[in-house]
C-alpha atoms as a PDB file:
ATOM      1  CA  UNK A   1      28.385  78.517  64.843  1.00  0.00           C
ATOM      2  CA  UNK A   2      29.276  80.070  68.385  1.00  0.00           C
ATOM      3  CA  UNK A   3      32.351  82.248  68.353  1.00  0.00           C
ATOM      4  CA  UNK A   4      35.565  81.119  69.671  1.00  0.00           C
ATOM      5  CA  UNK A   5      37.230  82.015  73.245  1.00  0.00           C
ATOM      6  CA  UNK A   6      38.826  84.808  71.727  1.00  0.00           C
ATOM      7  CA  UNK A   7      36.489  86.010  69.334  1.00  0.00           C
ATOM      8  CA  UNK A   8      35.478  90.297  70.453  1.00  0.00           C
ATOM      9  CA  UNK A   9      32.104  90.248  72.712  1.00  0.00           C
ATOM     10  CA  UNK A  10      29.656  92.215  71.950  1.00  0.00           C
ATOM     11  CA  UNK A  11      28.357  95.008  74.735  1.00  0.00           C
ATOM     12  CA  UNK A  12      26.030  93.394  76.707  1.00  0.00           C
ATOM     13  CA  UNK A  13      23.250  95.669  76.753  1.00  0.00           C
ATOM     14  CA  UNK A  14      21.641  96.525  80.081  1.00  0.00           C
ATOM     15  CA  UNK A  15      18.677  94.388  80.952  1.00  0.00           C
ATOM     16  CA  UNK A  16      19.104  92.175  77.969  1.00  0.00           C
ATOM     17  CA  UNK A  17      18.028  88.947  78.379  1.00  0.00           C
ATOM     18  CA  UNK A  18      20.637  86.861  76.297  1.00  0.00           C
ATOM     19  CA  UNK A  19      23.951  88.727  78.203  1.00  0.00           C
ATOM     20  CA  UNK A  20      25.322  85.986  80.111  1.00  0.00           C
ATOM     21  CA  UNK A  21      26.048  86.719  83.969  1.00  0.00           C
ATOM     22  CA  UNK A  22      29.907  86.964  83.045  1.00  0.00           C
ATOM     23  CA  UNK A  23      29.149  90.164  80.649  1.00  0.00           C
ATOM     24  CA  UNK A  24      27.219  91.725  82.819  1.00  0.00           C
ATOM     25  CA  UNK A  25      29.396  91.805  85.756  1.00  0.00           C
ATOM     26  CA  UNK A  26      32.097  92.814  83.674  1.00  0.00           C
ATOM     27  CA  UNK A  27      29.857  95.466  82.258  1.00  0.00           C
ATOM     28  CA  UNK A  28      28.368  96.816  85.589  1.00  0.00           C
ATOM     29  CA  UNK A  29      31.924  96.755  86.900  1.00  0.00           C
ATOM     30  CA  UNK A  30      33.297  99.147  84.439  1.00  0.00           C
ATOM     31  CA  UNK A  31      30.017 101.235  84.756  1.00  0.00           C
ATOM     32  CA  UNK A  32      30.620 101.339  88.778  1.00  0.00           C
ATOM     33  CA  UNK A  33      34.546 101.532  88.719  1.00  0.00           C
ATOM     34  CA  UNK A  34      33.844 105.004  86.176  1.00  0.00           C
ATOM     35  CA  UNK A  35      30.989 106.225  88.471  1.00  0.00           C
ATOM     36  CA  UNK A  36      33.130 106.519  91.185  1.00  0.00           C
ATOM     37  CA  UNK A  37      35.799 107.989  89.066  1.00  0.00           C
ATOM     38  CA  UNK A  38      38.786 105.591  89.135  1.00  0.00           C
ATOM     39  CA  UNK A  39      40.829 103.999  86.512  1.00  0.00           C
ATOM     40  CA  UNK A  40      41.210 100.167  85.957  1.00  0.00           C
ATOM     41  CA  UNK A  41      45.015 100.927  87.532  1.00  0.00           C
ATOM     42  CA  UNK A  42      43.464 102.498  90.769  1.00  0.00           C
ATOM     43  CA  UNK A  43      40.829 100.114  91.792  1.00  0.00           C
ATOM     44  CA  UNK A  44      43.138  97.171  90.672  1.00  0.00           C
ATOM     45  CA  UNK A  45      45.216  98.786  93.093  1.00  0.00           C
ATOM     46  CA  UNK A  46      42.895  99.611  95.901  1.00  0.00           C
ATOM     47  CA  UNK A  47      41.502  95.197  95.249  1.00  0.00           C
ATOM     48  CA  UNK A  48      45.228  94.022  95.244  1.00  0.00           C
ATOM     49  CA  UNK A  49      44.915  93.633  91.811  1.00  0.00           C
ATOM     50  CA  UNK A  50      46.618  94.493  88.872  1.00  0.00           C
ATOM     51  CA  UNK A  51      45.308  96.453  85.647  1.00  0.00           C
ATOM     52  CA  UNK A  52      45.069  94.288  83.301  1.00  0.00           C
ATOM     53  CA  UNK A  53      43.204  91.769  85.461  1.00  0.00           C
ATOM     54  CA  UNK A  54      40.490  94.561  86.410  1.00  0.00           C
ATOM     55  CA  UNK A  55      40.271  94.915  82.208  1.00  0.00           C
ATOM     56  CA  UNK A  56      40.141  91.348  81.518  1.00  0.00           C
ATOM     57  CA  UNK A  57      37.273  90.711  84.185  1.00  0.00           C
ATOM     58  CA  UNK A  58      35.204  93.897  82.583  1.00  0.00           C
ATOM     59  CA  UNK A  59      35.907  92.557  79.194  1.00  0.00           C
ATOM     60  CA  UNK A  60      35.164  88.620  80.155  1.00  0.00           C
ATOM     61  CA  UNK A  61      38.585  87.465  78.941  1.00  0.00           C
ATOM     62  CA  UNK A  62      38.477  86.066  82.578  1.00  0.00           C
ATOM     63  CA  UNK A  63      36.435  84.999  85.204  1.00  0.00           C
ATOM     64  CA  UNK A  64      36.126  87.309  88.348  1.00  0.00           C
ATOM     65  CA  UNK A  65      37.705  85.462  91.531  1.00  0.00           C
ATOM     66  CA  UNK A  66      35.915  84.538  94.606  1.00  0.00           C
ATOM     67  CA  UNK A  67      36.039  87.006  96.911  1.00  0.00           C
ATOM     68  CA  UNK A  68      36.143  90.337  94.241  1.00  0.00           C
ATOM     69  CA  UNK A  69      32.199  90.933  93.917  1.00  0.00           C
ATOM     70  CA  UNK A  70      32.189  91.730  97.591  1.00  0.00           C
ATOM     71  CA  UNK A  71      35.075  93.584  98.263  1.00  0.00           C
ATOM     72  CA  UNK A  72      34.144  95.523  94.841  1.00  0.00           C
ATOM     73  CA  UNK A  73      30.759  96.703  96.039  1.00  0.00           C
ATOM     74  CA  UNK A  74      32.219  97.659  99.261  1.00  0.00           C
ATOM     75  CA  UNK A  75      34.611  99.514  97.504  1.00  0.00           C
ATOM     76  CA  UNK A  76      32.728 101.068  95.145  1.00  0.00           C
ATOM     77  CA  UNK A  77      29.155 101.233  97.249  1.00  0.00           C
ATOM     78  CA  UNK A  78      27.495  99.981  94.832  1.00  0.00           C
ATOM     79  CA  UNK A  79      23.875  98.414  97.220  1.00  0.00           C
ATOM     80  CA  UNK A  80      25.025  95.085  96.675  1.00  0.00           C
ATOM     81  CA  UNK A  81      24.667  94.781  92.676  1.00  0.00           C
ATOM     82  CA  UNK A  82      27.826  92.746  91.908  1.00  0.00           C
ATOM     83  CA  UNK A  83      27.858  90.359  94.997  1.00  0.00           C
ATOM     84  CA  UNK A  84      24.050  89.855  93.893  1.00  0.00           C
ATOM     85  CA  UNK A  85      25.025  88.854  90.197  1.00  0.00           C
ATOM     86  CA  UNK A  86      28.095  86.620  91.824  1.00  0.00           C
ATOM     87  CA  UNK A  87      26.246  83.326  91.608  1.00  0.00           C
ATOM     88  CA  UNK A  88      24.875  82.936  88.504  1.00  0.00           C
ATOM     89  CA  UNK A  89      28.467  84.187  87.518  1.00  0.00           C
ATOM     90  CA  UNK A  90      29.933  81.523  89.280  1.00  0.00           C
ATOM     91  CA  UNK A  91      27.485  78.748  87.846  1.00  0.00           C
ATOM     92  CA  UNK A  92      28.296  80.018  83.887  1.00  0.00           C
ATOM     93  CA  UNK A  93      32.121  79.344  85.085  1.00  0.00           C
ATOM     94  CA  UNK A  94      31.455  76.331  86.347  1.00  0.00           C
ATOM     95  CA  UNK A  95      28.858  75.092  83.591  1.00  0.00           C
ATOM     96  CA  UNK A  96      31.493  76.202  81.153  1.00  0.00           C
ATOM     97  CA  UNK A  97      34.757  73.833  83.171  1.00  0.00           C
ATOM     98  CA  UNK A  98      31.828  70.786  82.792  1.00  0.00           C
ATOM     99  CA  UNK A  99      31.472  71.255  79.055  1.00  0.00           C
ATOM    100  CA  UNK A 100      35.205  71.370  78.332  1.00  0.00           C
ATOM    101  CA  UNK A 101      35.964  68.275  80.555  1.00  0.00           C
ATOM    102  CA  UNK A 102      32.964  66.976  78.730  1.00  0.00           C
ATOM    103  CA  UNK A 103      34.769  65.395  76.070  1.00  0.00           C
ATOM    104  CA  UNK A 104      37.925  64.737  77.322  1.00  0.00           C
ATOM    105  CA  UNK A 105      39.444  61.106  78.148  1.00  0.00           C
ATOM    106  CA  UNK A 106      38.907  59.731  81.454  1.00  0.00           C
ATOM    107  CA  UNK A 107      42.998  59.964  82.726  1.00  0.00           C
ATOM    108  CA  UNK A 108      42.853  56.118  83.713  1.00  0.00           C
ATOM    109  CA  UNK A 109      41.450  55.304  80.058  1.00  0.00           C
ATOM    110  CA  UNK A 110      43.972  57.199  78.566  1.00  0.00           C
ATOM    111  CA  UNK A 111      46.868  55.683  80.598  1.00  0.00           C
ATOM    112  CA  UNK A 112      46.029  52.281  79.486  1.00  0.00           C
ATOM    113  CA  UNK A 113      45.559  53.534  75.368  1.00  0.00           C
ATOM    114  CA  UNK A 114      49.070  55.086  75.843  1.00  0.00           C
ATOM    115  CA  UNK A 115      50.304  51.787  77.365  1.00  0.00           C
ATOM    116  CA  UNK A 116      48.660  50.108  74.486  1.00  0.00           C
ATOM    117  CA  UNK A 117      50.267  51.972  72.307  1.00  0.00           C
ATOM    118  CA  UNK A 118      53.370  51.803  73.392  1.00  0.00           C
ATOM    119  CA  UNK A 119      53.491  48.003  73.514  1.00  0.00           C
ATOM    120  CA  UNK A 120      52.657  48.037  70.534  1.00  0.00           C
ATOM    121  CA  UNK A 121      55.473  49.971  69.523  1.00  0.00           C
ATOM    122  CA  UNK A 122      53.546  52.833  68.101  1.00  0.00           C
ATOM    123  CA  UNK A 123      55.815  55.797  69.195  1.00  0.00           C
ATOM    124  CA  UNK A 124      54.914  58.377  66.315  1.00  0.00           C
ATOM    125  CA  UNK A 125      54.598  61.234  69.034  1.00  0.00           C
ATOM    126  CA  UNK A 126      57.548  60.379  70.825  1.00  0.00           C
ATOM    127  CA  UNK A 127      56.913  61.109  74.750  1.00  0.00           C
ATOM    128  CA  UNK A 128      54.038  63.846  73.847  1.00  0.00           C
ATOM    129  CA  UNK A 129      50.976  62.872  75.787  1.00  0.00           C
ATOM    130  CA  UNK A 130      49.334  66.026  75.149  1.00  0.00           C
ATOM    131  CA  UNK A 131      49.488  64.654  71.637  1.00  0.00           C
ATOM    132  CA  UNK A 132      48.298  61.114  72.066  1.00  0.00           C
ATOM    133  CA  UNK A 133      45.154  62.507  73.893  1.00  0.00           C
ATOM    134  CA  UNK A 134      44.374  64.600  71.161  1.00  0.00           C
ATOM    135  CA  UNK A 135      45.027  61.705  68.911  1.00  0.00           C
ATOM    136  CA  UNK A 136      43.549  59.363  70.112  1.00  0.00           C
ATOM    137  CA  UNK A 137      40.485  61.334  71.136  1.00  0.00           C
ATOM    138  CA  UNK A 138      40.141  62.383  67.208  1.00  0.00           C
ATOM    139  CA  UNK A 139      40.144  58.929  66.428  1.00  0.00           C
ATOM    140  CA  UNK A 140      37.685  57.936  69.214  1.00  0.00           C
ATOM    141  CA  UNK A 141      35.430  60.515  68.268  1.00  0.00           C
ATOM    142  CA  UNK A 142      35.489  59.172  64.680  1.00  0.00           C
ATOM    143  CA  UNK A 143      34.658  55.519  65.302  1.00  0.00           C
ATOM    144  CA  UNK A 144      31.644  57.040  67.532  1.00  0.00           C
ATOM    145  CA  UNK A 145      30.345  56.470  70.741  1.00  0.00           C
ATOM    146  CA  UNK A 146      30.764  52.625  70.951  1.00  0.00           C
ATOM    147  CA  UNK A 147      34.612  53.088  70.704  1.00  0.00           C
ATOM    148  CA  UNK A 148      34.577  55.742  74.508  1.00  0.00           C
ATOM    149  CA  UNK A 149      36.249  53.886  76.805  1.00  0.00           C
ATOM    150  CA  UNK A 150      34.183  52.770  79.704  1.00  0.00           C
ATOM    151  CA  UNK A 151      35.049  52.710  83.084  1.00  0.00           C
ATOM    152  CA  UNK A 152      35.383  49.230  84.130  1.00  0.00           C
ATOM    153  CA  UNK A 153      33.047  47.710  86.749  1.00  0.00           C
END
């Protein structure tokens, strides 16, 4: 079983083949940013970012925005190496948005099962739509894949 969002990541080790992108920019980041001698607080500053966002890119609690491979490798002179790992970061962050929409009720679907609903008086939830979708998504997901709503056409 994978570990959750927040479970602790293990160091990436240099060269390894199962570090995702995200790890290792994070990882050559911090190895760059201490290189050259400054702390999370002064490159944030020197990037226009703040501390903790400099930490949670090097520790992949979040995704590094457009824009910061570049600027970083200026900053830092590092030949290149982040901007050159930028894509494939940029693919895992977008491979990882398409697996958690994956799943998720189309919004028109859902807006016609909460109409349903609601005609029919069910009103368990009260106004909660965050709670009907996971409702009624559990109970999708249990009758199988015959019960996903379809797109009509």
């Amino acid at each position: 079983m994978p570990p959750g969002p927040h479970a602790p990541r293990l160091p990436a080790q240099e060269g390894h083949p199962a570090a995702s992108a995200h790890a290792r920019f994070g990882d050559r980041l911090r190895h760059w940013r201490r290189l050259r001698g400054l702390s999370q607080a002064e490159l944030g500053r020197r990037l226009g970012y703040h501390d903790s966002h400099i930490s949670r890119v090097e520790t992949t609690r979040r995704w590094p925005p457009a824009g910061m491979a570049e600027r970083t490798d200026r900053l830092l002179d590092t030949g290149g190496e982040l901007s050159i790992l930028w894509p494939a970061v940029e693919y895992e962050r977008r491979a990882q948005r398409r697996r958690r929409s994956a799943g998720r009720i189309p919004p028109q679907a859902l807006a016609e099962l909460l109409g349903t609903a609601r005609l029919a008086g069910w009103a368990p939830l009260g106004a909660n739509e965050a709670a009907y979708e996971q409702v009624i998504g559990t109970v999708l997901e249990l009758l199988g894949d015959g019960a996903r709503p379809r797109p009509n056409g």
